[in-house]
PDB file of N, CA and C in Angstrom:
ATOM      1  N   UNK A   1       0.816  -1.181   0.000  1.00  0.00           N
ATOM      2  CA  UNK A   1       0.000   0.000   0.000  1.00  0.00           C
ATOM      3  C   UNK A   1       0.866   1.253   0.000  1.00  0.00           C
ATOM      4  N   UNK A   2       1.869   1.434   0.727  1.00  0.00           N
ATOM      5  CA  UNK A   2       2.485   2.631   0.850  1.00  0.00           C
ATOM      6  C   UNK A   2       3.081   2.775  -0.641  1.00  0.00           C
ATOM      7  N   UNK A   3       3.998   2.046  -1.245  1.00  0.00           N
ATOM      8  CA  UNK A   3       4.766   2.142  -2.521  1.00  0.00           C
ATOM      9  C   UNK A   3       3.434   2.678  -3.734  1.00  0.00           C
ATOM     10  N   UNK A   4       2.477   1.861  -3.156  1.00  0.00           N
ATOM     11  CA  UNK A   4       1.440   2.051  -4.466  1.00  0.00           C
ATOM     12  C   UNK A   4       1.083   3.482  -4.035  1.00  0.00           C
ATOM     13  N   UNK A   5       0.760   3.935  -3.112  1.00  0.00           N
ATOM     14  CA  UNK A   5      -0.234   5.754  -2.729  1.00  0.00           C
ATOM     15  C   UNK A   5       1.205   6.270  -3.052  1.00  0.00           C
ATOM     16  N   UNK A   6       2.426   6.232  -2.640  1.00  0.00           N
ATOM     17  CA  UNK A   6       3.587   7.600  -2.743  1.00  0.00           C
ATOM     18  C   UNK A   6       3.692   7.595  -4.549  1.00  0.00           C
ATOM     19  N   UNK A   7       3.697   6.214  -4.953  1.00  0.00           N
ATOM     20  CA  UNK A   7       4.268   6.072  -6.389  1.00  0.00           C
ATOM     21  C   UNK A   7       2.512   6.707  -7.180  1.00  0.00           C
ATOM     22  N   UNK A   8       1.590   7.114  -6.617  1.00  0.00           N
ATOM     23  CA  UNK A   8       0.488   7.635  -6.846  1.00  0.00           C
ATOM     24  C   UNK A   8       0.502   9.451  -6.615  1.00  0.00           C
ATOM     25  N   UNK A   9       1.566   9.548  -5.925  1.00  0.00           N
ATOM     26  CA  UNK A   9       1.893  11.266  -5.595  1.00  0.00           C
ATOM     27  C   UNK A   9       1.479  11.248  -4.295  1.00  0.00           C
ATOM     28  N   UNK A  10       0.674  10.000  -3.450  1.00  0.00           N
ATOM     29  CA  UNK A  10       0.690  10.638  -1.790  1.00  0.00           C
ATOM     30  C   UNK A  10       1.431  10.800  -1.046  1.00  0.00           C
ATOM     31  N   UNK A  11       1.924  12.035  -0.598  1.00  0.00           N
ATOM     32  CA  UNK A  11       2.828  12.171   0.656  1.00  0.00           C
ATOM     33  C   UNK A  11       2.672  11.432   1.800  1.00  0.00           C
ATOM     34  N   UNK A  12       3.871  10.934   2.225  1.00  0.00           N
ATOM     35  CA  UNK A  12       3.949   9.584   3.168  1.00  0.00           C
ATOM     36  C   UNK A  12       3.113  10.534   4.673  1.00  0.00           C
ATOM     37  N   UNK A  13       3.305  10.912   4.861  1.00  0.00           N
ATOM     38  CA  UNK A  13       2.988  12.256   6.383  1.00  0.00           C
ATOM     39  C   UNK A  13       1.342  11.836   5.766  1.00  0.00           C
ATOM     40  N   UNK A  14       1.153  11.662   4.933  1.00  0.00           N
ATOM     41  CA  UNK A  14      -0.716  12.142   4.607  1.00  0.00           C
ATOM     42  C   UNK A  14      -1.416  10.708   5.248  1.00  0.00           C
ATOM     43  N   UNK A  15      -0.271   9.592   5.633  1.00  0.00           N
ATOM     44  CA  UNK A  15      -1.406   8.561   5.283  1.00  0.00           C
ATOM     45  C   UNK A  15      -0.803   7.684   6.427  1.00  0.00           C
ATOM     46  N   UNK A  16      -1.225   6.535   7.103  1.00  0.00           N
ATOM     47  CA  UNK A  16      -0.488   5.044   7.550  1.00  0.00           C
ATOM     48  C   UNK A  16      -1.073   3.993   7.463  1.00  0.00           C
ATOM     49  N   UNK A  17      -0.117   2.839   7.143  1.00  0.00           N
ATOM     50  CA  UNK A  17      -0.828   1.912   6.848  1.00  0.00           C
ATOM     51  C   UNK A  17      -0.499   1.127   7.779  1.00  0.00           C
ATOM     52  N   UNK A  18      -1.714   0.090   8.466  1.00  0.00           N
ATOM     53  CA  UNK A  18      -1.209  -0.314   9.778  1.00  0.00           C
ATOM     54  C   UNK A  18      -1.914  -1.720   9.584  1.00  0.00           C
ATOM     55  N   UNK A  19      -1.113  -2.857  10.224  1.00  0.00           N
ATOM     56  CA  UNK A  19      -1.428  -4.245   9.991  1.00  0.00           C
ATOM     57  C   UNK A  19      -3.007  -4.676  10.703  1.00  0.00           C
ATOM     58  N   UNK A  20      -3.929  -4.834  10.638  1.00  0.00           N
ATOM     59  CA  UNK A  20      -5.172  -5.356  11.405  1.00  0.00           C
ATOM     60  C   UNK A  20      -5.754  -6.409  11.213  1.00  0.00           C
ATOM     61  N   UNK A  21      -5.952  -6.788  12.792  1.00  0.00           N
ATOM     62  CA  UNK A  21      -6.155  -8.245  12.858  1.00  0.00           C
ATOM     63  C   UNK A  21      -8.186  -8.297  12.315  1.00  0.00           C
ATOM     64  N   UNK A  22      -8.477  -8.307  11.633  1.00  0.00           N
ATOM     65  CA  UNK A  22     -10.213  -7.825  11.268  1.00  0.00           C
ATOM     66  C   UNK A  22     -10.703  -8.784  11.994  1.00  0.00           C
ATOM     67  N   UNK A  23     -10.265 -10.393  12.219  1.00  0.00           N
ATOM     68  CA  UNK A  23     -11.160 -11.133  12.809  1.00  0.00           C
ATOM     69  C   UNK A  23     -11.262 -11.125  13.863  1.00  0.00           C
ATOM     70  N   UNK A  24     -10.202 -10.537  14.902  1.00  0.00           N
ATOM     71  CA  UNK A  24     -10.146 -10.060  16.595  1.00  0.00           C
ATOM     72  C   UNK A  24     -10.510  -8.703  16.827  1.00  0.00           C
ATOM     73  N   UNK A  25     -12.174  -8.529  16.852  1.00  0.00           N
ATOM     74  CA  UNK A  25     -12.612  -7.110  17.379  1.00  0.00           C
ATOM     75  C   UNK A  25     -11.601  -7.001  18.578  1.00  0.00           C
ATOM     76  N   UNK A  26     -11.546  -7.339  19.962  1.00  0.00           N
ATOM     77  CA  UNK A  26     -11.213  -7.489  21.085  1.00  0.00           C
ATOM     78  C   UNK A  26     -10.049  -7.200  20.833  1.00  0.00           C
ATOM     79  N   UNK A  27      -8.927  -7.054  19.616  1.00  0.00           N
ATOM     80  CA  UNK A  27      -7.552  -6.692  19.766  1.00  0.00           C
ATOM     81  C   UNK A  27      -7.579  -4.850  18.769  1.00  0.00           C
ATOM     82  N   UNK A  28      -8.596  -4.498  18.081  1.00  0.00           N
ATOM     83  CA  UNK A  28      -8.483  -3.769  17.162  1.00  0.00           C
ATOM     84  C   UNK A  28      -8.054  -1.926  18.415  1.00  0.00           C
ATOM     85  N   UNK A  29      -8.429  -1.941  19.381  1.00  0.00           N
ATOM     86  CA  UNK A  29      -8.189  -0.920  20.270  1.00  0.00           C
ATOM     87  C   UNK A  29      -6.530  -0.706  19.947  1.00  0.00           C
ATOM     88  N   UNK A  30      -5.555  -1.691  20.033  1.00  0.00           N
ATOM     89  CA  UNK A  30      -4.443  -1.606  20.098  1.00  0.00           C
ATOM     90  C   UNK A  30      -3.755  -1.531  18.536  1.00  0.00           C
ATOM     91  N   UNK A  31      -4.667  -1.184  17.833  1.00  0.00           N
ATOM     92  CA  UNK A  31      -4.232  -0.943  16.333  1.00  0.00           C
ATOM     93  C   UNK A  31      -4.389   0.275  15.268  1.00  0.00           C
ATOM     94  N   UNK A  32      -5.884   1.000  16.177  1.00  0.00           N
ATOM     95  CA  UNK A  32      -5.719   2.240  15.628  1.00  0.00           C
ATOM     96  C   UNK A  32      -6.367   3.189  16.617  1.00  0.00           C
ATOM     97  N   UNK A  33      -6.666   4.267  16.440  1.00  0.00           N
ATOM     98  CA  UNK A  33      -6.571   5.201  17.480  1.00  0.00           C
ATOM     99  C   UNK A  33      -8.774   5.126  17.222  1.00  0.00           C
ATOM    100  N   UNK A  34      -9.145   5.283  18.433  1.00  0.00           N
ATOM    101  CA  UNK A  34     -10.565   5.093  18.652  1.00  0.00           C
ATOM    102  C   UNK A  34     -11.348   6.194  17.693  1.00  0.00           C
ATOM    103  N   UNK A  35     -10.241   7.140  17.316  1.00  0.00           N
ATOM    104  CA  UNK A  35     -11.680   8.020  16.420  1.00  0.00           C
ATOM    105  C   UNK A  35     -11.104   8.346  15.222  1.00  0.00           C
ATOM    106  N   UNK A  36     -10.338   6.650  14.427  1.00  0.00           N
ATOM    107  CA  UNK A  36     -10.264   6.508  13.386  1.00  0.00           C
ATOM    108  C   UNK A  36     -10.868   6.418  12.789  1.00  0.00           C
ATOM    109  N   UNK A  37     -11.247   6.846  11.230  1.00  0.00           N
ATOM    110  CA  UNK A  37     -12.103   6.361  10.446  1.00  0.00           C
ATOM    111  C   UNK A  37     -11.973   4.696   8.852  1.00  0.00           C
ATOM    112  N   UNK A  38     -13.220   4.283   9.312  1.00  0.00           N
ATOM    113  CA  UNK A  38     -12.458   2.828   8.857  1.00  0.00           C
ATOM    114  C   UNK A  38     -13.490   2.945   7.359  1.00  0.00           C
ATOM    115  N   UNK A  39     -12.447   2.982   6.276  1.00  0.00           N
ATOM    116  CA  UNK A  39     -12.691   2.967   5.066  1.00  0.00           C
ATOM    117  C   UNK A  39     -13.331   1.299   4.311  1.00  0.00           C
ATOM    118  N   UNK A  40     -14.156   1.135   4.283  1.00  0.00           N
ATOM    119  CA  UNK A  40     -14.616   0.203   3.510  1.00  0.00           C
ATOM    120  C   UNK A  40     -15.192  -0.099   1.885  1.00  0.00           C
ATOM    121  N   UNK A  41     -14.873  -1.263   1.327  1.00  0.00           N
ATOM    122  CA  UNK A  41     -15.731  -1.458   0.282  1.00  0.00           C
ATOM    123  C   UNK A  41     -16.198  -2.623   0.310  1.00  0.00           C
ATOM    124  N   UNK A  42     -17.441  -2.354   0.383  1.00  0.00           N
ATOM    125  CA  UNK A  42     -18.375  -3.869  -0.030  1.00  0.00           C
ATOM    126  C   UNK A  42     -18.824  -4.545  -1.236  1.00  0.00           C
ATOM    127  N   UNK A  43     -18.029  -5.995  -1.296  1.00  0.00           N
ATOM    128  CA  UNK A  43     -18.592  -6.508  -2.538  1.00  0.00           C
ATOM    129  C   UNK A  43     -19.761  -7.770  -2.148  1.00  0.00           C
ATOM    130  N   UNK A  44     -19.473  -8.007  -0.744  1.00  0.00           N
ATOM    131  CA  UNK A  44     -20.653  -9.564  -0.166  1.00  0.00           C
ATOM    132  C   UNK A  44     -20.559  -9.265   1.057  1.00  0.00           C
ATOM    133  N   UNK A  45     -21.249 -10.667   1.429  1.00  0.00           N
ATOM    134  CA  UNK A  45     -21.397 -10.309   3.198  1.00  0.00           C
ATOM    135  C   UNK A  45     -20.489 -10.375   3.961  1.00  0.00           C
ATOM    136  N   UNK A  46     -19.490 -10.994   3.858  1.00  0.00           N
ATOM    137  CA  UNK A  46     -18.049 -10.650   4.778  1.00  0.00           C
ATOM    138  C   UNK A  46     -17.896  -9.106   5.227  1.00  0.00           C
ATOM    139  N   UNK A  47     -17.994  -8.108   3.540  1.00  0.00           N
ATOM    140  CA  UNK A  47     -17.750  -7.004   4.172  1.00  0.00           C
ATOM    141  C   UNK A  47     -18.774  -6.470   4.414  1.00  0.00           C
ATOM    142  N   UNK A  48     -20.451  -6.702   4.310  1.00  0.00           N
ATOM    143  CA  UNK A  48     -21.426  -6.846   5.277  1.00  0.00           C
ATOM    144  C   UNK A  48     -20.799  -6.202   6.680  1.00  0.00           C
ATOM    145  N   UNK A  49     -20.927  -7.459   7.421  1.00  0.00           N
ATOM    146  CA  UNK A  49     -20.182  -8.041   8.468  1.00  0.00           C
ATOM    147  C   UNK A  49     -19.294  -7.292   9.324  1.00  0.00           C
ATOM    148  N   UNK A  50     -18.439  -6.976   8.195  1.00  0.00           N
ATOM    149  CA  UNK A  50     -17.250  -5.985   9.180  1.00  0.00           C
ATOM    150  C   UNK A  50     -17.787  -4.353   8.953  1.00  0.00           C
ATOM    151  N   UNK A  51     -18.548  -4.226   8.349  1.00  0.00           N
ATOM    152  CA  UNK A  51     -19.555  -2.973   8.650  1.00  0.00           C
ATOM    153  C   UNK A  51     -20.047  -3.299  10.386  1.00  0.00           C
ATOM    154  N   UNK A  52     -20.732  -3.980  10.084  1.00  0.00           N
ATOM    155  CA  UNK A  52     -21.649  -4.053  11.351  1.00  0.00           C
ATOM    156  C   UNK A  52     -20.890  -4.391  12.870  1.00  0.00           C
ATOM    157  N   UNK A  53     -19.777  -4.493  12.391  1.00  0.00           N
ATOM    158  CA  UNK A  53     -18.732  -5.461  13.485  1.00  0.00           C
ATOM    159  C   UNK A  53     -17.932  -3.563  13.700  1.00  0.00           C
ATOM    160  N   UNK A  54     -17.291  -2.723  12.650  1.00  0.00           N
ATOM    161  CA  UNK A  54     -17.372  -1.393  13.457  1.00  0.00           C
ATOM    162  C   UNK A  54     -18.234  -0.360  13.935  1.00  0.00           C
ATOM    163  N   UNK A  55     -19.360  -0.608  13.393  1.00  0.00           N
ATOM    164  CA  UNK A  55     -20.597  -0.245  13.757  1.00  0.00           C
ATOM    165  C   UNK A  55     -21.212  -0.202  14.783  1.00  0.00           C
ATOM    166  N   UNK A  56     -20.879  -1.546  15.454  1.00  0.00           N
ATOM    167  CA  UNK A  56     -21.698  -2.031  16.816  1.00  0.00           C
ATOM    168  C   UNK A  56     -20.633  -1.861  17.676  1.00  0.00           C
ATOM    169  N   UNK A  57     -19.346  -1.681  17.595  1.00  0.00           N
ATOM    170  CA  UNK A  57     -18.060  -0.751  18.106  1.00  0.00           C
ATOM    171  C   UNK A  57     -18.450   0.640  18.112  1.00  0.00           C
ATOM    172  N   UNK A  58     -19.297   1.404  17.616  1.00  0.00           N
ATOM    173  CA  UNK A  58     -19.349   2.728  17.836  1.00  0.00           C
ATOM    174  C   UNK A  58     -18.264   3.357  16.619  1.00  0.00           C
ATOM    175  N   UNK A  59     -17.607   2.817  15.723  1.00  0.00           N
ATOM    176  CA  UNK A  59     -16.704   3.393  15.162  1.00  0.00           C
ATOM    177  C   UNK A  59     -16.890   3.912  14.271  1.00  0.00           C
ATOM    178  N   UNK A  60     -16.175   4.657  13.568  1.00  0.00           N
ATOM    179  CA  UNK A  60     -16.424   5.570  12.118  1.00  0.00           C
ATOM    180  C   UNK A  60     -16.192   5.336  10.811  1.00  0.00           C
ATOM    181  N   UNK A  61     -17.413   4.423  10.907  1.00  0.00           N
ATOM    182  CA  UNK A  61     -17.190   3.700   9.290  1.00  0.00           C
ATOM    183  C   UNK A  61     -17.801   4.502   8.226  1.00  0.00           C
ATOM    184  N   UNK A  62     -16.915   4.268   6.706  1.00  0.00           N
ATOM    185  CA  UNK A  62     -16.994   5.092   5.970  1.00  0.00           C
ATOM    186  C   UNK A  62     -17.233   4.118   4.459  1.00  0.00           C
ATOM    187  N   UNK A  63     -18.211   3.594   3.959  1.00  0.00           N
ATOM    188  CA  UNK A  63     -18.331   2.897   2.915  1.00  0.00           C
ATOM    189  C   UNK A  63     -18.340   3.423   1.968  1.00  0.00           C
ATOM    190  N   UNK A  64     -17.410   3.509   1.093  1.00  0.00           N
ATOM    191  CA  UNK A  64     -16.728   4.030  -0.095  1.00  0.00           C
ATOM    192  C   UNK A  64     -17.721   3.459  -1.637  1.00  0.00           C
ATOM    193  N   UNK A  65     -18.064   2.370  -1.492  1.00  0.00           N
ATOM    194  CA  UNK A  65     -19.134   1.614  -2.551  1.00  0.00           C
ATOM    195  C   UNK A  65     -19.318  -0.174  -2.370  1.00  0.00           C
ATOM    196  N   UNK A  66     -20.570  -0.135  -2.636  1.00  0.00           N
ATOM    197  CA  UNK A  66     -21.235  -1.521  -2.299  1.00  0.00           C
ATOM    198  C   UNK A  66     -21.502  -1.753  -4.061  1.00  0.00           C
ATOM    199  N   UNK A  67     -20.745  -2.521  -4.018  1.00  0.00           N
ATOM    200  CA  UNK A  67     -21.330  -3.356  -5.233  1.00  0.00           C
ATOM    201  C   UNK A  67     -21.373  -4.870  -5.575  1.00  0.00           C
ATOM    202  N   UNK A  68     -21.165  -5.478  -6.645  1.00  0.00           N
ATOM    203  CA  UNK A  68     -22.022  -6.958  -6.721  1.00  0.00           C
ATOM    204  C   UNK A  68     -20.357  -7.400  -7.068  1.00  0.00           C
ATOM    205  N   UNK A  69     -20.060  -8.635  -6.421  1.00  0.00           N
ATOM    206  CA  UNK A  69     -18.732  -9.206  -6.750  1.00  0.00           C
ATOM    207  C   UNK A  69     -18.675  -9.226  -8.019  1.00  0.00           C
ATOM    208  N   UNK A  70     -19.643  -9.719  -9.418  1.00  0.00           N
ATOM    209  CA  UNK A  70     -19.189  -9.162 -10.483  1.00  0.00           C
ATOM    210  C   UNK A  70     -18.749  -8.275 -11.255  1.00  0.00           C
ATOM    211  N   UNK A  71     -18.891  -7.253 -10.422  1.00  0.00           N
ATOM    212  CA  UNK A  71     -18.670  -5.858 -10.846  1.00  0.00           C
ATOM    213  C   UNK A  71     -17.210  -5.214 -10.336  1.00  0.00           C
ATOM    214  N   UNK A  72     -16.878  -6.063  -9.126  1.00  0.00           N
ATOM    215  CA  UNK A  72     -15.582  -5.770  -8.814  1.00  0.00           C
ATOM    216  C   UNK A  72     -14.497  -5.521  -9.397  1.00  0.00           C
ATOM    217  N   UNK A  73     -13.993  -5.646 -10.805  1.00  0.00           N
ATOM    218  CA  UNK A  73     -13.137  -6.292 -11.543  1.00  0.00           C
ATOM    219  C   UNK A  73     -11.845  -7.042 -11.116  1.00  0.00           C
ATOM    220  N   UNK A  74     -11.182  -6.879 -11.491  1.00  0.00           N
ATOM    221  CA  UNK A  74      -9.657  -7.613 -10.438  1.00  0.00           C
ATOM    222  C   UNK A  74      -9.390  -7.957  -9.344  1.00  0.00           C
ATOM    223  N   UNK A  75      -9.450  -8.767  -8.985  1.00  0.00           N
ATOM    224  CA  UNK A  75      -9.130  -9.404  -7.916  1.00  0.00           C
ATOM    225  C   UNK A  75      -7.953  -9.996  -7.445  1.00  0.00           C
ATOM    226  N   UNK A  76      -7.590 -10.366  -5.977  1.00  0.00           N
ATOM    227  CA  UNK A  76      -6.126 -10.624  -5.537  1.00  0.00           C
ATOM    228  C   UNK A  76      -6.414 -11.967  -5.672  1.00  0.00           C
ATOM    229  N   UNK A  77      -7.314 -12.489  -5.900  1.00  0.00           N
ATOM    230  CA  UNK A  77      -7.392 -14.231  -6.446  1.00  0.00           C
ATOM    231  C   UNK A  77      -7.092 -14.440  -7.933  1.00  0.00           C
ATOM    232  N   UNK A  78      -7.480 -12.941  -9.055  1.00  0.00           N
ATOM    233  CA  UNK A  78      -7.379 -13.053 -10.403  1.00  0.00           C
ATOM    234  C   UNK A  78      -5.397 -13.004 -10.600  1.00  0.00           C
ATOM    235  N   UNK A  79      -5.066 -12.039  -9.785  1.00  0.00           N
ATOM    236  CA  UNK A  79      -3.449 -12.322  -9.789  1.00  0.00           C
ATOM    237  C   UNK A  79      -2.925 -13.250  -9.166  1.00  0.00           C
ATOM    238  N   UNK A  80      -3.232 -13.436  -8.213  1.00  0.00           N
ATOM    239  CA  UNK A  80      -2.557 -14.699  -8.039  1.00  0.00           C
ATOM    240  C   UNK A  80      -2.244 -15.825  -8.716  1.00  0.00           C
ATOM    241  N   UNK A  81      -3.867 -16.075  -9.068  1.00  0.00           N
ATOM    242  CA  UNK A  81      -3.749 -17.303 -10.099  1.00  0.00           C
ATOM    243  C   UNK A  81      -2.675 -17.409 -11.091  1.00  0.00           C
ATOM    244  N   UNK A  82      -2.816 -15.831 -11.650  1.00  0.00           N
ATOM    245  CA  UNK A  82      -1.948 -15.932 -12.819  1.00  0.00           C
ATOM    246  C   UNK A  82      -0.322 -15.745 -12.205  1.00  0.00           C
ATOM    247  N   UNK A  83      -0.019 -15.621 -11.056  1.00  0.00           N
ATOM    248  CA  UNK A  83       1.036 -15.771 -10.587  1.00  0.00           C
ATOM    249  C   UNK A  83       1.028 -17.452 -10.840  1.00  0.00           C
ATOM    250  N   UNK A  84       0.621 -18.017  -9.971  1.00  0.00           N
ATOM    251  CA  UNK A  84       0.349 -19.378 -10.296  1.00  0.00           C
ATOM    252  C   UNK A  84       0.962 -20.033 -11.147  1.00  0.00           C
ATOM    253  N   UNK A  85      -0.157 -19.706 -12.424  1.00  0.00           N
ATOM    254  CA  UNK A  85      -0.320 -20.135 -13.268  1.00  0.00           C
ATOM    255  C   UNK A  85       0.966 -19.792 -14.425  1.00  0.00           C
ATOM    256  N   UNK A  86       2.370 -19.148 -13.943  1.00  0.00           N
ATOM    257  CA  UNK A  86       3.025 -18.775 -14.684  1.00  0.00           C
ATOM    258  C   UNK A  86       2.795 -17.943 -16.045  1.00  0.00           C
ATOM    259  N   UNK A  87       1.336 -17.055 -15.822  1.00  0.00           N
ATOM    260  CA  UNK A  87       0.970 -16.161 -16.896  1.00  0.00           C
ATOM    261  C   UNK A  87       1.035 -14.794 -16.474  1.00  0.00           C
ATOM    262  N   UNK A  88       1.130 -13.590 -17.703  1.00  0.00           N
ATOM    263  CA  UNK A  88       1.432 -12.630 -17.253  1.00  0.00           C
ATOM    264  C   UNK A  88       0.526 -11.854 -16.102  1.00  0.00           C
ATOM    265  N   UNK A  89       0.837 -11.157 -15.578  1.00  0.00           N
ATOM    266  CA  UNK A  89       0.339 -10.303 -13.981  1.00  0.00           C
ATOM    267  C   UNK A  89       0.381  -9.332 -13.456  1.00  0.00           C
ATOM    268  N   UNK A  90       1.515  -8.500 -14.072  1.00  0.00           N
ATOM    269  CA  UNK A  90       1.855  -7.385 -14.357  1.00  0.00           C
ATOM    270  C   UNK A  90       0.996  -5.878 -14.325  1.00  0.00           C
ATOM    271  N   UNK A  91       0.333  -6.048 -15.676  1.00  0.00           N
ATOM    272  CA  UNK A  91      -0.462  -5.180 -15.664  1.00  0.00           C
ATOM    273  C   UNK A  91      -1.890  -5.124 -15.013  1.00  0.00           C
ATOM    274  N   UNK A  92      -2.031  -5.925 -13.916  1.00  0.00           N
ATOM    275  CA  UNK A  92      -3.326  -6.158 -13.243  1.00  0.00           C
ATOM    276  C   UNK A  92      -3.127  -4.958 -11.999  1.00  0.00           C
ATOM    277  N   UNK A  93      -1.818  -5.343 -11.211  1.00  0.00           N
ATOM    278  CA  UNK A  93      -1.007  -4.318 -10.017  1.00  0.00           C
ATOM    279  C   UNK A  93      -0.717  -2.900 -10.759  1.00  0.00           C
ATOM    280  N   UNK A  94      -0.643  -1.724  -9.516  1.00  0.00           N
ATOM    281  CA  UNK A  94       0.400  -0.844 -10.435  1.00  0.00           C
ATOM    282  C   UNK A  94       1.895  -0.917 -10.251  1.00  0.00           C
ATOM    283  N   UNK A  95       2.787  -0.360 -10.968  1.00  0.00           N
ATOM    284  CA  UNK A  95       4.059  -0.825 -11.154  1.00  0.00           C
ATOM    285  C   UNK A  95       4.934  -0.671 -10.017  1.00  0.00           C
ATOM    286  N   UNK A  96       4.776  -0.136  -8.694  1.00  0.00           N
ATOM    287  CA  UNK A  96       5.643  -0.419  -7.884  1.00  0.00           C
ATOM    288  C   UNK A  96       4.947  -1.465  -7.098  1.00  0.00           C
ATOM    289  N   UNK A  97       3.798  -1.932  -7.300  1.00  0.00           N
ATOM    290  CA  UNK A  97       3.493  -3.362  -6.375  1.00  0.00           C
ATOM    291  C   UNK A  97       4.257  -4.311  -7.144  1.00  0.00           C
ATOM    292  N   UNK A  98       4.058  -3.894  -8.475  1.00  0.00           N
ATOM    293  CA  UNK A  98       4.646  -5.399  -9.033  1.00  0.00           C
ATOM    294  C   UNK A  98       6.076  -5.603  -8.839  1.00  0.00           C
ATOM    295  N   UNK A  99       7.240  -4.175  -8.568  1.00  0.00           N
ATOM    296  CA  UNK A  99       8.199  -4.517  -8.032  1.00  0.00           C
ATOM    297  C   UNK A  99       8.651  -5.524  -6.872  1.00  0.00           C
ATOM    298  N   UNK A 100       7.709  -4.774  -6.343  1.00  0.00           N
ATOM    299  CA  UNK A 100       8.321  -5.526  -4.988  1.00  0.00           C
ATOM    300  C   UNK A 100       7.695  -6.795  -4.617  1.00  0.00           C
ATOM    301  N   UNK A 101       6.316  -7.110  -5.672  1.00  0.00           N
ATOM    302  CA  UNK A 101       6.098  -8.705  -5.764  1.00  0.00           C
ATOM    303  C   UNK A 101       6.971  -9.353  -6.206  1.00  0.00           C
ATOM    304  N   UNK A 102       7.789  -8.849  -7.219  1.00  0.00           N
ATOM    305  CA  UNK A 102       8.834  -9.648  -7.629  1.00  0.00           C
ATOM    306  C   UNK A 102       9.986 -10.046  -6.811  1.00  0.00           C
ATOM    307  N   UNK A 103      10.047  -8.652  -6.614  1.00  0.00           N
ATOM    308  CA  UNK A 103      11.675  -8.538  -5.355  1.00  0.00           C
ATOM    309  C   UNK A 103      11.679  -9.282  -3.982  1.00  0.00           C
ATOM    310  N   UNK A 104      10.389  -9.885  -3.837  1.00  0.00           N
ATOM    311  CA  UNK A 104      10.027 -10.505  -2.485  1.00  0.00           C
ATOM    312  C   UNK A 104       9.585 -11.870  -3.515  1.00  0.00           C
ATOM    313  N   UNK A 105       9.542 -12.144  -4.589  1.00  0.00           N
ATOM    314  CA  UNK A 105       9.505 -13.884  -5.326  1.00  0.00           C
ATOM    315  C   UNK A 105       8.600 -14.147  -5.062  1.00  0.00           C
ATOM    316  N   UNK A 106       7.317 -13.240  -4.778  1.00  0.00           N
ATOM    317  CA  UNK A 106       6.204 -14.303  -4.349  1.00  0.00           C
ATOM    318  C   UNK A 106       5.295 -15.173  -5.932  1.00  0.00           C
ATOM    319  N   UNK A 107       5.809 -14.442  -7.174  1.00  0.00           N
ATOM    320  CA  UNK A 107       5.162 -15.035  -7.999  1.00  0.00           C
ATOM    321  C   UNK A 107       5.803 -16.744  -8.214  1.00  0.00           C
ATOM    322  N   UNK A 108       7.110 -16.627  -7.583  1.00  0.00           N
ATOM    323  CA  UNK A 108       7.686 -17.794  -7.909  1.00  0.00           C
ATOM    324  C   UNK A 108       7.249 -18.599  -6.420  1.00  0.00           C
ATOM    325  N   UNK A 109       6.550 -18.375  -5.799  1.00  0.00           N
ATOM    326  CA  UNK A 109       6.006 -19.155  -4.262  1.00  0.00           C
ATOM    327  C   UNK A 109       5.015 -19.620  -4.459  1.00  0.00           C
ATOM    328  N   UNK A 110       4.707 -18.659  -4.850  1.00  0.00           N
ATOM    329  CA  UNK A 110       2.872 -19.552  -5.484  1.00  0.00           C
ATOM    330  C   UNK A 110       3.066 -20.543  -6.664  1.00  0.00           C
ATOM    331  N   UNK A 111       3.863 -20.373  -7.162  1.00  0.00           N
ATOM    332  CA  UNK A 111       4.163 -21.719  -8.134  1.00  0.00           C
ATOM    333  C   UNK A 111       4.803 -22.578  -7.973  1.00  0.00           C
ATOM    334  N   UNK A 112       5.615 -22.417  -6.482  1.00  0.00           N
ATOM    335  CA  UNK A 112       5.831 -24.066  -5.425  1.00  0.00           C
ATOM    336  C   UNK A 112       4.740 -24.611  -5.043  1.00  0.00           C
ATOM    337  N   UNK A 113       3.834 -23.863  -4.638  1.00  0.00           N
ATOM    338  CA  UNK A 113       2.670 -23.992  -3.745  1.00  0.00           C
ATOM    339  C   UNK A 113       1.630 -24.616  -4.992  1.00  0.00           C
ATOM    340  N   UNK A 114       1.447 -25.001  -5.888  1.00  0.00           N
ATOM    341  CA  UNK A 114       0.693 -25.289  -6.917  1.00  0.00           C
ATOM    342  C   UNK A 114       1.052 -26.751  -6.609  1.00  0.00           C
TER     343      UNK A 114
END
């Protein structure tokens, strides 16, 4: 996330990106500050779910767009695969994710893992 927003023009000071555990409400206090606002997009009920899961936290959820998983286009299952699948992948990411997918080999991990 960070490489992709700076290599997008966001100034690093503008933003943080912080690891969260989504399935441990009970740990999320110790991850961001209580009158954060939690950016969502819904494509099914999972992210349903974690609406209602900061919601019923009192927190400041912010749903960006609900739409139908078909409509989603790309997906981190559509790259992968083609990581996988030893086909191109490239142009699915923007170009500093795909760096550092590379530089970290994960296209070549997932094609142990096959």
């Amino acid at each position: 996330m960070r490489a992709a927003l700076t290599a997008a023009g966001v100034p690093l000071g503008e933003f943080s990106v912080v690891p969260f555990p989504i399935n441990h409400p009970e740990l999320w206090r110790h991850y961001a500050p209580r009158d954060a606002v939690y950016f969502l997009t819904i494509y099914d009920d999972w992210g349903r779910r974690k609406r209602e899961r900061f919601e019923a936290l009192g927190l400041t959820t912010e749903v960006l767009w609900e739409r139908t998983p078909e409509s989603k286009g790309i997906s981190g299952t559509d790259v992968r695969a083609r990581m996988a699948g030893g086909e191109p992948w490239q142009d699915l990411v923007p170009e500093a994710v795909a760096e550092l997918l590379e530089a970290w080999d994960v296209p070549e991990r997932l094609r142990a893992y096959r």
